[in-house]
N, C-alpha and C. Protein backbone atom coordinates (compact mmCIF):
# COMPACT_ATOMS: atom_id res chain seq x y z
N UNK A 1 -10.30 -22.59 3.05
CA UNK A 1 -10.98 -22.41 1.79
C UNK A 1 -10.01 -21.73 0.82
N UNK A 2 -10.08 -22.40 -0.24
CA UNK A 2 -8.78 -21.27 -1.60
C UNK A 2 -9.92 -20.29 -1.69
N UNK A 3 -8.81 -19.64 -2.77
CA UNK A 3 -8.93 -18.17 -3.35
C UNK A 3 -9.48 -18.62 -4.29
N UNK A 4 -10.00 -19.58 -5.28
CA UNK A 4 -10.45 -20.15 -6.36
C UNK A 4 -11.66 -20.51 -6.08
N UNK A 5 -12.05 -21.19 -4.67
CA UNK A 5 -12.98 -21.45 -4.39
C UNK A 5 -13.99 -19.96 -4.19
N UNK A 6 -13.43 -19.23 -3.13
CA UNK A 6 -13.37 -17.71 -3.31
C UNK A 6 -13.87 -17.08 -4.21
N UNK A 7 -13.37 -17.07 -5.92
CA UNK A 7 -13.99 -16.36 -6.40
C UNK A 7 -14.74 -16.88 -7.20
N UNK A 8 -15.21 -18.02 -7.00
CA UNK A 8 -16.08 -18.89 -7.82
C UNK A 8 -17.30 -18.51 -7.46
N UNK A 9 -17.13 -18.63 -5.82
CA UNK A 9 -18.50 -17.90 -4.75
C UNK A 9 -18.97 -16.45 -5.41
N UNK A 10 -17.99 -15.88 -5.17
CA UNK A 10 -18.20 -14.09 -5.36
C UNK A 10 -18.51 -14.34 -7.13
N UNK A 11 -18.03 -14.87 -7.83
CA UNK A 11 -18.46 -15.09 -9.43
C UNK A 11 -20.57 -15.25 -9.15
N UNK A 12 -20.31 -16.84 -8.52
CA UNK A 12 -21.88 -17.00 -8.58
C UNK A 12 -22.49 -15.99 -8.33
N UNK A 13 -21.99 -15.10 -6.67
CA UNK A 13 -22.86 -14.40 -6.16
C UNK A 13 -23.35 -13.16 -7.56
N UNK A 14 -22.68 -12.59 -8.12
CA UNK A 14 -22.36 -11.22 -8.96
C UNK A 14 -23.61 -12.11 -10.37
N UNK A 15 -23.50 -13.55 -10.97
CA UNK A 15 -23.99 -13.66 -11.63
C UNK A 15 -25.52 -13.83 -10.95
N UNK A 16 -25.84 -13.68 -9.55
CA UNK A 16 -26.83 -14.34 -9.29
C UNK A 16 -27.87 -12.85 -9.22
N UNK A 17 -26.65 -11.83 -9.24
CA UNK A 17 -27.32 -10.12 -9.21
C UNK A 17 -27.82 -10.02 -10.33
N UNK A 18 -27.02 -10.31 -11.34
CA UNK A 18 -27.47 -10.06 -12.74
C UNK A 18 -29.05 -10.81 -13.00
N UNK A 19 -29.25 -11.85 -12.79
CA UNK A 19 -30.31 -13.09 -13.54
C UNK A 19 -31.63 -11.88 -12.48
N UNK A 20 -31.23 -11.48 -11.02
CA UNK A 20 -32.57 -11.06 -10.05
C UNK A 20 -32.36 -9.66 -10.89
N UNK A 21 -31.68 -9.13 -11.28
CA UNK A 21 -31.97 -7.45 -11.92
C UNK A 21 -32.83 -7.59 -13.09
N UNK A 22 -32.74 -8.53 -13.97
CA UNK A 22 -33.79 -9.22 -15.28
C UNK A 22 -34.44 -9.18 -14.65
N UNK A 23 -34.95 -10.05 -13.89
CA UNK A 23 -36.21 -10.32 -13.29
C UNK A 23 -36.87 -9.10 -12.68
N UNK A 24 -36.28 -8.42 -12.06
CA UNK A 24 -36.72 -7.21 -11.37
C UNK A 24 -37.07 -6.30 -12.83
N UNK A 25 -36.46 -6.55 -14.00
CA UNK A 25 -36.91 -5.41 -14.60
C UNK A 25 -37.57 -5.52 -15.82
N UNK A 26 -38.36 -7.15 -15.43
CA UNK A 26 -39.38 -7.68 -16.56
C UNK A 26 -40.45 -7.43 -15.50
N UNK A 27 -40.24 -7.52 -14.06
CA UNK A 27 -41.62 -7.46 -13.68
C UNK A 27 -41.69 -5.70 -13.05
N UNK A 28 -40.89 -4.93 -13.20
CA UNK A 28 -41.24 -3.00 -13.23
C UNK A 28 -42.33 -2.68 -13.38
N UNK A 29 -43.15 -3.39 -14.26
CA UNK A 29 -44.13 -2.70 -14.92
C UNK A 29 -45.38 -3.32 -13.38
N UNK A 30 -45.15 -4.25 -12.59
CA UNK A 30 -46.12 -4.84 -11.38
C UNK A 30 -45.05 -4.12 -10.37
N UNK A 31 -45.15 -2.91 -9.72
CA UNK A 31 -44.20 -2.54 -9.01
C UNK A 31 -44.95 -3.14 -7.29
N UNK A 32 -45.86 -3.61 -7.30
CA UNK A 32 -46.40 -3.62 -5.90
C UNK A 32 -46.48 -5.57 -6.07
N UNK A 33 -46.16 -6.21 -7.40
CA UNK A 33 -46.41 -7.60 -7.43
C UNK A 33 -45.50 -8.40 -6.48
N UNK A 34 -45.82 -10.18 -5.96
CA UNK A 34 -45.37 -10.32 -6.00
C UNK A 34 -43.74 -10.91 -5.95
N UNK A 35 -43.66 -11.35 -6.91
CA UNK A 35 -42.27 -11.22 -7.84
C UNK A 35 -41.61 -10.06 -8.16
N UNK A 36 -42.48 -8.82 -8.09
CA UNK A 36 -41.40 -7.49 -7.58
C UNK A 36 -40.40 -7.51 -6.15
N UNK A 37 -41.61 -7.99 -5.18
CA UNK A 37 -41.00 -8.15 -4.33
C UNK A 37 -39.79 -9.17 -3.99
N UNK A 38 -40.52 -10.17 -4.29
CA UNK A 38 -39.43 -11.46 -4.34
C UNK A 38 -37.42 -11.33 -4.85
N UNK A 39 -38.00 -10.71 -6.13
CA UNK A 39 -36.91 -10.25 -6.68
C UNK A 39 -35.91 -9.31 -6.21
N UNK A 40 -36.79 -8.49 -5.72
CA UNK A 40 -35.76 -7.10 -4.73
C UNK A 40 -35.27 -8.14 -3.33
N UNK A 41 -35.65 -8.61 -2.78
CA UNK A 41 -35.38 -9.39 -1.49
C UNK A 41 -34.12 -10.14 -2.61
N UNK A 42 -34.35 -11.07 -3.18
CA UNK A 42 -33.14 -11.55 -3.37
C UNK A 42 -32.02 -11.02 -4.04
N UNK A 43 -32.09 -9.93 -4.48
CA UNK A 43 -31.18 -8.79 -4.99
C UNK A 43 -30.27 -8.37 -3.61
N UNK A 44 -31.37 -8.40 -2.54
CA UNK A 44 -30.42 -7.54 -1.46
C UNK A 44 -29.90 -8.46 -0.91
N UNK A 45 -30.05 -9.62 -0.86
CA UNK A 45 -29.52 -11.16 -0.40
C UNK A 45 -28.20 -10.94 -0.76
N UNK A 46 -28.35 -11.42 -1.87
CA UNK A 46 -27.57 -11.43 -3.10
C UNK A 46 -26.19 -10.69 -2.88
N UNK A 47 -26.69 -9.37 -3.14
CA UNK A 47 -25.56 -8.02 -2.50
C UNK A 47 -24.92 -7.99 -1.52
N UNK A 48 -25.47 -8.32 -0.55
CA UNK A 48 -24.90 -8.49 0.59
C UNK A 48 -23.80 -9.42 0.91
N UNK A 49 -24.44 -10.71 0.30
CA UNK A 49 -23.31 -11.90 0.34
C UNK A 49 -22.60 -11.22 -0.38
N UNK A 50 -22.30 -10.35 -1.57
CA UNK A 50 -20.97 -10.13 -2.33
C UNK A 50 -20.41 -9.35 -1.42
N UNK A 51 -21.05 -8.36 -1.04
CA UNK A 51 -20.60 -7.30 -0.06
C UNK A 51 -19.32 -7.90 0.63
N UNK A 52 -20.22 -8.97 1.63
CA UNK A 52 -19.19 -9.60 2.80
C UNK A 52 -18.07 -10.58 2.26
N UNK A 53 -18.14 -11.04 1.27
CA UNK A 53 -17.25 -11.97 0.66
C UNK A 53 -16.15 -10.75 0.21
N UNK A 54 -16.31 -9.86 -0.68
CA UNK A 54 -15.39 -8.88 -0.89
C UNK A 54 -14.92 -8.51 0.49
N UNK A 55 -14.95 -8.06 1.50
CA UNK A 55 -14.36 -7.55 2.91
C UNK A 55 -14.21 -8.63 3.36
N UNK A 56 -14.04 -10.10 3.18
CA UNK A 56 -13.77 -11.15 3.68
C UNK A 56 -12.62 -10.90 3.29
N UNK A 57 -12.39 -11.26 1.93
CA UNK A 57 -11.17 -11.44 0.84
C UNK A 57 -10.33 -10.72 0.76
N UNK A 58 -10.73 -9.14 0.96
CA UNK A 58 -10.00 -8.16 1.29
C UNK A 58 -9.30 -7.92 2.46
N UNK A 59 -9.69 -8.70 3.50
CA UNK A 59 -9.14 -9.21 4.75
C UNK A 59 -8.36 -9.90 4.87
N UNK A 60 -8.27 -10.69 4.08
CA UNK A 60 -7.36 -11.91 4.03
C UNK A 60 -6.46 -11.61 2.87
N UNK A 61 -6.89 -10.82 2.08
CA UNK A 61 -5.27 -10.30 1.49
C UNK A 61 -4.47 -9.57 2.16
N UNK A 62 -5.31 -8.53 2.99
CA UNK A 62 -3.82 -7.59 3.54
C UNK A 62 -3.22 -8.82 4.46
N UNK A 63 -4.26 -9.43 5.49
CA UNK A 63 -3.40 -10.29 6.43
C UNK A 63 -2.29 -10.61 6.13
N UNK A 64 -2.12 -11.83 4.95
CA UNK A 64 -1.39 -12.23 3.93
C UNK A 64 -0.32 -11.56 3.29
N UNK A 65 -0.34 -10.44 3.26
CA UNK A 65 0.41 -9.47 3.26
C UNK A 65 0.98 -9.02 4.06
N UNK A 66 0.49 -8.59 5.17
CA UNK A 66 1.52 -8.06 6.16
C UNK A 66 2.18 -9.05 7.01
N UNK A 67 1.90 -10.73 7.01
CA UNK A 67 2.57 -12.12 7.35
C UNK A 67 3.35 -12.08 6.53
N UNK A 68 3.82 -11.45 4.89
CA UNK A 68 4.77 -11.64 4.12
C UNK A 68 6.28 -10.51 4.32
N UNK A 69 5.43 -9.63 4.47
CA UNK A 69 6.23 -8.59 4.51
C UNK A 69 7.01 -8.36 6.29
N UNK A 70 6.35 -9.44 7.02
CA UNK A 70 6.95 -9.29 8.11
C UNK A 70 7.89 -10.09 8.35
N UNK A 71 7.36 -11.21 7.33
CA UNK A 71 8.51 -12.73 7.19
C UNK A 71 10.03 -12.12 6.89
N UNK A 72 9.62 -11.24 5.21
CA UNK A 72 10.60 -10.33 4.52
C UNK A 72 11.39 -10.05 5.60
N UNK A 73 11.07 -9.17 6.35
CA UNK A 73 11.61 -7.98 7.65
C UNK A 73 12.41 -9.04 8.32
N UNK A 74 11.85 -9.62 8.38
CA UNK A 74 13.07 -10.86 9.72
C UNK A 74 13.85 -11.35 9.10
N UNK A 75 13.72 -11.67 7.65
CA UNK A 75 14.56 -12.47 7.36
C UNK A 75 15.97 -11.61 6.85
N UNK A 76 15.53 -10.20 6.55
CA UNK A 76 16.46 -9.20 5.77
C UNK A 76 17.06 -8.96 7.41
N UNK A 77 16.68 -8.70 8.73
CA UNK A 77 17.59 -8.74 10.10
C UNK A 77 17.97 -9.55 10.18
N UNK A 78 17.39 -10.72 9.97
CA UNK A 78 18.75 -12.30 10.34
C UNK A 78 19.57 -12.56 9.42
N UNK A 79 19.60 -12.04 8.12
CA UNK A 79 20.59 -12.63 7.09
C UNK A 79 20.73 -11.16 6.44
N UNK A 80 21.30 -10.01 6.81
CA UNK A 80 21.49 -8.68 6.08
C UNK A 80 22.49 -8.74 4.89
N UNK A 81 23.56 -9.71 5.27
CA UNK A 81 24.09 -9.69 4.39
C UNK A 81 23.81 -10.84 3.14
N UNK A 82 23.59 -11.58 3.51
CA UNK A 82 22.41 -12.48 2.07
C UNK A 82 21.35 -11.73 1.59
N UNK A 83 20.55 -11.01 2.35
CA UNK A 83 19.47 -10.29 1.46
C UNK A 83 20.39 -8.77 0.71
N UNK A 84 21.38 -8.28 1.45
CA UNK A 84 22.33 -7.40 -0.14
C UNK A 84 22.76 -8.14 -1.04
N UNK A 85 23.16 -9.50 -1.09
CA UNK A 85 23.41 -10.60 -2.24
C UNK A 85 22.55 -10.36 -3.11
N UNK A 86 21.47 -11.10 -2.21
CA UNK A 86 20.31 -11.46 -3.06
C UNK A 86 19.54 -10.54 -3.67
N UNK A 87 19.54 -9.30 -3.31
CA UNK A 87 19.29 -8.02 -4.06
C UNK A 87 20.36 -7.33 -5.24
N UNK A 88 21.60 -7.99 -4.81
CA UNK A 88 22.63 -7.13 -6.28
C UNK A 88 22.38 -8.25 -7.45
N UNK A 89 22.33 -9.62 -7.10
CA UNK A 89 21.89 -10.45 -8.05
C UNK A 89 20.73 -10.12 -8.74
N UNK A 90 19.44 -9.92 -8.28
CA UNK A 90 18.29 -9.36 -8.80
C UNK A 90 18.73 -8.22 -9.87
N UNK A 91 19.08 -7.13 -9.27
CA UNK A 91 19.37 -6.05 -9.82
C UNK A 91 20.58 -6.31 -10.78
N UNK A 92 21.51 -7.09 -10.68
CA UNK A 92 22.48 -7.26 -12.10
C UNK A 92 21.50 -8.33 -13.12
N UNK A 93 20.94 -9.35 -12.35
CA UNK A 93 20.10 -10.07 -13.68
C UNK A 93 18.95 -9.20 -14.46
N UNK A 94 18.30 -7.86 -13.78
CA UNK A 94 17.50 -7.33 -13.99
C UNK A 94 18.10 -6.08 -15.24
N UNK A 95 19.33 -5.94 -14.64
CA UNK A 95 20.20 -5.02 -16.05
C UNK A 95 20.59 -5.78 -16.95
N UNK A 96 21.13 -7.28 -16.84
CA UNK A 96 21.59 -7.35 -17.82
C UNK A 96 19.99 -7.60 -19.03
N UNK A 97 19.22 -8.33 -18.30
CA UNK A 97 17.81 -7.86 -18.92
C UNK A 97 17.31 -7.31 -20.24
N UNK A 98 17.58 -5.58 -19.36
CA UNK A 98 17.32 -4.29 -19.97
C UNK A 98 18.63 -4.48 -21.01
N UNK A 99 19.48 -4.30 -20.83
CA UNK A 99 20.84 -4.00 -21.65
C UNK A 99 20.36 -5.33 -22.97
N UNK A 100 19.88 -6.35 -23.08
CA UNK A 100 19.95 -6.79 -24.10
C UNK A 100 19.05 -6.14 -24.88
N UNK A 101 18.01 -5.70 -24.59
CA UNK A 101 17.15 -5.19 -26.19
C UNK A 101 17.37 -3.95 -26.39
């Protein structure tokens, strides 16, 4: 599943809090109705799915992260001296950069 798809979900879910909090707070005034009830049930629905989608996503970023940074790590031990290359290059394209403005 993308990350687009991802936050399209967590988008719906967050807009789907908003439309049940209206609702929950046109019908306040029937606190025992109900569509009081209805509304709170799908509020906590609702929440929940964002809940777990956020600690999904948040899961799968660090993963993603620490598969990158471990890639990094091996590749800076198998090629030490290409990754000091490839770091003074960075760092001289990155001054000459700065030095123009």
């Amino acid at each position: 599943m993308s990350s687009h798809t991802n936050n399209d979900d967590l988008m719906h879910d967050l807009q789907a809090v908003i439309k049940d909090a209206e609702v929950l707070m046109k019908s306040s005034a029937l606190p025992n109705g109900e569509d009081f009830r209805s509304a709170k049930e799908r509020i906590e629905t609702t929440l929940k799915n964002a809940k777990d989608e956020i600690i999904r996503l948040e899961k799968l970023v660090v993963g993603k992260t620490k598969e990158a940074a471990q890639a990094t790590d091996t590749y800076v031990k198998d090629n030490p001296w290409q990754a000091v290359g490839l770091g003074a290059a960075v760092g001289l394209v990155i001054g000459l950069l700065i030095s123009r403005k």
